[in-house]
Protein backbone atom coordinates (compact mmCIF):
# COMPACT_ATOMS: atom_id res chain seq x y z
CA UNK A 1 -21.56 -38.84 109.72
CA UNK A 2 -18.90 -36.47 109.08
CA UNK A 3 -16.76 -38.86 107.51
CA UNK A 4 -19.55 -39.54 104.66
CA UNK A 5 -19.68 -36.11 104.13
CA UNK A 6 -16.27 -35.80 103.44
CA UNK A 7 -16.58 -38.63 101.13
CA UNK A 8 -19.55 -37.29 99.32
CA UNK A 9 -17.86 -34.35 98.67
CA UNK A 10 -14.79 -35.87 97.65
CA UNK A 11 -16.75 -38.05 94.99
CA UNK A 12 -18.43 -34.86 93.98
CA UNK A 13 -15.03 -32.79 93.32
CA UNK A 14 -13.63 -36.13 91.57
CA UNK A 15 -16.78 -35.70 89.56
CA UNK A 16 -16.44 -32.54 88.27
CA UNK A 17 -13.12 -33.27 87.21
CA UNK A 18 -13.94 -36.03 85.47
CA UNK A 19 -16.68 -34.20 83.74
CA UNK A 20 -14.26 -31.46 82.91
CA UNK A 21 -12.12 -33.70 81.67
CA UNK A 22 -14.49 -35.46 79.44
CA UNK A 23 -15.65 -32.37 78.29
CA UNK A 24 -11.72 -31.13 77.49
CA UNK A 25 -11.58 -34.13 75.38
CA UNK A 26 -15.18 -33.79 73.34
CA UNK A 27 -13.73 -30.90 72.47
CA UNK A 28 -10.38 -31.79 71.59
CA UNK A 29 -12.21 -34.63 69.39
CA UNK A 30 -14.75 -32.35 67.84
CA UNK A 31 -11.86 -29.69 67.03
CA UNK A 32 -9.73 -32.75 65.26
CA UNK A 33 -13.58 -33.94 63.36
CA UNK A 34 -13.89 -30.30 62.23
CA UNK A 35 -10.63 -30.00 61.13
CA UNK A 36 -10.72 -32.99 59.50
CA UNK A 37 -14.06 -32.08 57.52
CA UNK A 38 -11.90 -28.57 56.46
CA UNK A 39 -9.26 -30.15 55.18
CA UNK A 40 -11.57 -32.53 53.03
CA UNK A 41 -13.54 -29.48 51.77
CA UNK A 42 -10.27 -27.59 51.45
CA UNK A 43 -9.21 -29.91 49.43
CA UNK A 44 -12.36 -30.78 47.65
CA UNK A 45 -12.40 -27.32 46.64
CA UNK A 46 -8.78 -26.60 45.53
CA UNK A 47 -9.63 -29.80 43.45
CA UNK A 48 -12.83 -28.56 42.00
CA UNK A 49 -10.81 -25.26 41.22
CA UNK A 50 -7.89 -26.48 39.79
CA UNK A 51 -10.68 -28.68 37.03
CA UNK A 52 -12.20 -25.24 36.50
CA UNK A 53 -9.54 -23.39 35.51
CA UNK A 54 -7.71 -25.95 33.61
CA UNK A 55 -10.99 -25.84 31.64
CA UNK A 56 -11.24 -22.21 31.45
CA UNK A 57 -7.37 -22.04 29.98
CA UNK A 58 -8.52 -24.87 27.56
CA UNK A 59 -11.56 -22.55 26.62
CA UNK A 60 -9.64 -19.83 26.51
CA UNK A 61 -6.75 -21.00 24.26
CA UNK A 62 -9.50 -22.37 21.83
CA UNK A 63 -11.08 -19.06 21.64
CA UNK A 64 -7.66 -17.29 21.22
CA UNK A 65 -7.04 -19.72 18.40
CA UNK A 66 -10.39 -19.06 16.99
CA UNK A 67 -9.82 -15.23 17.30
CA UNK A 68 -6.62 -15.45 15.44
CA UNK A 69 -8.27 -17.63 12.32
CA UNK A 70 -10.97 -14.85 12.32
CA UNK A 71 -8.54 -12.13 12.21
CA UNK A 72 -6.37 -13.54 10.07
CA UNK A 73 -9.36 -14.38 7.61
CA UNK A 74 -10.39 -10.72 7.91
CA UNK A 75 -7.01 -9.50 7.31
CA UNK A 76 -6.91 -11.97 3.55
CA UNK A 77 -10.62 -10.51 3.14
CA UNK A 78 -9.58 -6.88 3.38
CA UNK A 79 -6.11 -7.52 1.64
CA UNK A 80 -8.14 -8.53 -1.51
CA UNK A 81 -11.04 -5.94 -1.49
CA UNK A 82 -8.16 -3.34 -0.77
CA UNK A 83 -6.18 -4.77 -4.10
CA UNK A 84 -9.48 -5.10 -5.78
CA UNK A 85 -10.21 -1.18 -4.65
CA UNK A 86 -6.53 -0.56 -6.09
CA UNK A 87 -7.03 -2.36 -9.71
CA UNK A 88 -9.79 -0.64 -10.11
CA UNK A 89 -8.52 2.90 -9.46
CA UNK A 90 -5.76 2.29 -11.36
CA UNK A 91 -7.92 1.33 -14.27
CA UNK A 92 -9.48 4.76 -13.89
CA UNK A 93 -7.20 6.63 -13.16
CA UNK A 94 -5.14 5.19 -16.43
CA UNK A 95 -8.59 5.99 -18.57
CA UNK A 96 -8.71 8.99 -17.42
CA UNK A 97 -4.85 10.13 -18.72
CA UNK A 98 -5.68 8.17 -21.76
CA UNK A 99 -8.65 10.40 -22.38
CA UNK A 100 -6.87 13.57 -21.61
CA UNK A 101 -3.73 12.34 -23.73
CA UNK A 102 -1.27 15.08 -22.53
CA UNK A 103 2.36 14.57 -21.42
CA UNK A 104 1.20 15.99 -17.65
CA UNK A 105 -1.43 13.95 -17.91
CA UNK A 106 0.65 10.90 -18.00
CA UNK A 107 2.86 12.26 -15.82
CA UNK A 108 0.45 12.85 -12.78
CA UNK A 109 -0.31 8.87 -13.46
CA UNK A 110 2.96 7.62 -13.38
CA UNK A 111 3.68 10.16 -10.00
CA UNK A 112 0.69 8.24 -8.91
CA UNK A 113 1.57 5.06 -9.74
CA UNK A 114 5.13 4.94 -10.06
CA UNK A 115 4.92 0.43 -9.84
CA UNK A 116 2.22 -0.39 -11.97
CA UNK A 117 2.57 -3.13 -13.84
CA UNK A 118 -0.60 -3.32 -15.38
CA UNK A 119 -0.24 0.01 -17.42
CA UNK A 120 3.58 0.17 -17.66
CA UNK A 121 4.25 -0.59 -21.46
CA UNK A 122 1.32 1.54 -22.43
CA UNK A 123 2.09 4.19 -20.45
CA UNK A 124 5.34 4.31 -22.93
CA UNK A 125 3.73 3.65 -25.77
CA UNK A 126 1.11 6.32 -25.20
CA UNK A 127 3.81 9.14 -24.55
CA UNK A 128 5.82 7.73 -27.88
CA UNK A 129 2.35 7.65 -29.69
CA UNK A 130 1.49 11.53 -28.49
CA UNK A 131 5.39 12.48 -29.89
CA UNK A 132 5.23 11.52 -33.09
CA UNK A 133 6.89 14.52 -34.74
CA UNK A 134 10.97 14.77 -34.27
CA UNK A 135 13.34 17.35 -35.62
CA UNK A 136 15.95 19.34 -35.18
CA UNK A 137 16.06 22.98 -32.74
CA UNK A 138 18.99 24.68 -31.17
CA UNK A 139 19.32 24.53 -27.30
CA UNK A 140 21.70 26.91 -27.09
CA UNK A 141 23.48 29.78 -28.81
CA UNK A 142 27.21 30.28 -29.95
CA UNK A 143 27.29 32.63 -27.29
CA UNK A 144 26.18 30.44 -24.68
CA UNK A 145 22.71 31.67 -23.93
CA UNK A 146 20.19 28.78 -23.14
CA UNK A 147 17.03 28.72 -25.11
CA UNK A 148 14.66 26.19 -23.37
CA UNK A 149 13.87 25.97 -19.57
CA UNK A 150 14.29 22.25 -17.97
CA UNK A 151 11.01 20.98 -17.17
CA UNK A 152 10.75 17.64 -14.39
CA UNK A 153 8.14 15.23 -15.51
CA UNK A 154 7.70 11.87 -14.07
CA UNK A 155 8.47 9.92 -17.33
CA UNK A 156 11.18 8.39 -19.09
CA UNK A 157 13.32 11.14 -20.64
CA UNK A 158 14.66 14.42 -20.82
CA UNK A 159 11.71 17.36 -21.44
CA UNK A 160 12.25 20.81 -22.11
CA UNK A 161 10.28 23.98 -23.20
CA UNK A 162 12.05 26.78 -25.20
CA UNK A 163 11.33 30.26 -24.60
CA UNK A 164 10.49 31.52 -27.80
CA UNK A 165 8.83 29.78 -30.63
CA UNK A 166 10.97 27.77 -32.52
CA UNK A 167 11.38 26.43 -35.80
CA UNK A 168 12.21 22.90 -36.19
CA UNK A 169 14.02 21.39 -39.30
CA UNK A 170 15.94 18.13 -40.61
CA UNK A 171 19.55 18.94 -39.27
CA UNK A 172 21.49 21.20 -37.08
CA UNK A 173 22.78 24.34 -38.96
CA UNK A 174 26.79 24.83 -38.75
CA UNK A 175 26.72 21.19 -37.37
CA UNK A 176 28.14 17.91 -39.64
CA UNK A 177 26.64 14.62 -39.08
CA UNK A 178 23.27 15.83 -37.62
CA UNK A 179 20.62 15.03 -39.33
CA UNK A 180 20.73 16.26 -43.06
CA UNK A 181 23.29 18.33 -44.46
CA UNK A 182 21.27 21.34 -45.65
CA UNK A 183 18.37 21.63 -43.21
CA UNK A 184 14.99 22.91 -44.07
CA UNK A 185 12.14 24.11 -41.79
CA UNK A 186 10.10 20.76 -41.32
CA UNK A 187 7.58 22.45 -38.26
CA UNK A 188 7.70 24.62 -35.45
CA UNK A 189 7.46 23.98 -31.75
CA UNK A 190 5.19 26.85 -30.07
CA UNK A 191 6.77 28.46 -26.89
CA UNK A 192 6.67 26.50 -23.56
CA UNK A 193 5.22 23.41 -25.19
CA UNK A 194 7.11 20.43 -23.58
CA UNK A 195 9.46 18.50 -25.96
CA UNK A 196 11.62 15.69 -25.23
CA UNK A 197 15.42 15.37 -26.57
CA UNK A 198 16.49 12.62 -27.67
CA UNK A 199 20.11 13.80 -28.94
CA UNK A 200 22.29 16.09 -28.48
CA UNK A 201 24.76 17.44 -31.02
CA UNK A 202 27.63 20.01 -30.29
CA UNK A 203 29.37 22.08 -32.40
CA UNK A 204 33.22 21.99 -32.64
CA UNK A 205 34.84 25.16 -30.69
CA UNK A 206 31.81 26.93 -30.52
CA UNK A 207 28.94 26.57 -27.34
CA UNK A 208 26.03 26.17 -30.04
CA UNK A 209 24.19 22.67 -29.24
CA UNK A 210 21.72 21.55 -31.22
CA UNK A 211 19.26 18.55 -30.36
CA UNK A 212 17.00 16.16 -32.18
CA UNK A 213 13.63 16.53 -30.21
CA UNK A 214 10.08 14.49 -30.07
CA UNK A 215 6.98 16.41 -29.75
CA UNK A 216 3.67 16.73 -30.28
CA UNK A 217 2.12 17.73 -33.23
């Protein structure tokens, strides 16, 4: 009877084992099943991601290219309204020294506008039109004293203003070969109204210089 007992008990432990054993290796399998599922979804997943942002960097370069035709459409847009904006000033801006007709006038424009080819050749013809008296007027005396004061204009030429009123005539006095040979009073130039010179003459051994000016009648 003992000796069944024994046995029972041995089948018993051998049992357990075995149980434990099977158990050890439904878990073993189930481990290698679930790790075999996570490495499908893993991969799934990476696969799904990588398609998503390859179509998010195709969506995004389109929209950067898109972006760049707007801006560079905007940029042409404003270009021309800003050159429009600029035409059209300068048209004003030109009337409005035309209408005031004076040699600052035309100056301020051109300090303005220093490139503009639109109003270039009248801009010189306007200042020639506005001096269209010349004659002749000393600059400075035999004993060196200066009679005008320089004055800076933005325009073609040399401009000057004398001090004094001063009469202008057809030639230099004391000076040959400028203008005619016995000069007579032909207008006079107020004090500080602007002139421009257009030639100078000298007078042999002496500091008298005499100059044919334009200016405004």
């Amino acid at each position: 009877m003992s000796k069944i007992k024994e046995r029972i008990e041995e089948i018993n432990k051998i049992t357990k084992k075995s149980r434990r054993i099977n158990n050890i290796l439904w878990i073993v399998v189930a481990i290698f099943v679930l790790a075999s599922i996570g490495l499908g979804v893993w991969a799934s997943i990476e696969k799904n991601r990588a398609e998503v942002a390859e179509n998010d960097a195709l969506e995004a370069k389109e929209l950067l290219v898109k972006a760049n035709e707007q801006l560079q459409n905007s940029e042409m847009e404003i270009e021309r309204k800003l050159d429009s904006m600029v035409k059209v000033n300068v048209g004003d801006l030109w009337q409005g020294a035309r209408t005031i007709n004076t040699l600052k006038g035309y100056a301020a424009y051109k300090k303005q506008n220093p490139n503009d080819s639109i109003h270039g050749e009248d801009l010189i013809r306007a200042v020639d039109n506005l001096l269209n008296k010349e004659g002749y007027v000393q600059l400075v005396e035999t004993n060196g004293n200066l009679l005008f004061d320089k004055v800076d204009l933005a325009l073609d030429g040399y401009f000057v203003k004398f001090k004094t009123d001063k009469n202008v005539r057809n030639g230099a006095i004391g000076i040959d070969n400028c203008g005619a040979a016995s000069p007579t009073k032909t207008g006079v130039v107020l004090k500080d109204k602007t002139v421009r010179v257009k030639e100078k003459c000298e007078a042999p051994g002496s500091k008298s210089v005499w100059a044919l000016i334009e200016y405004a009648q």
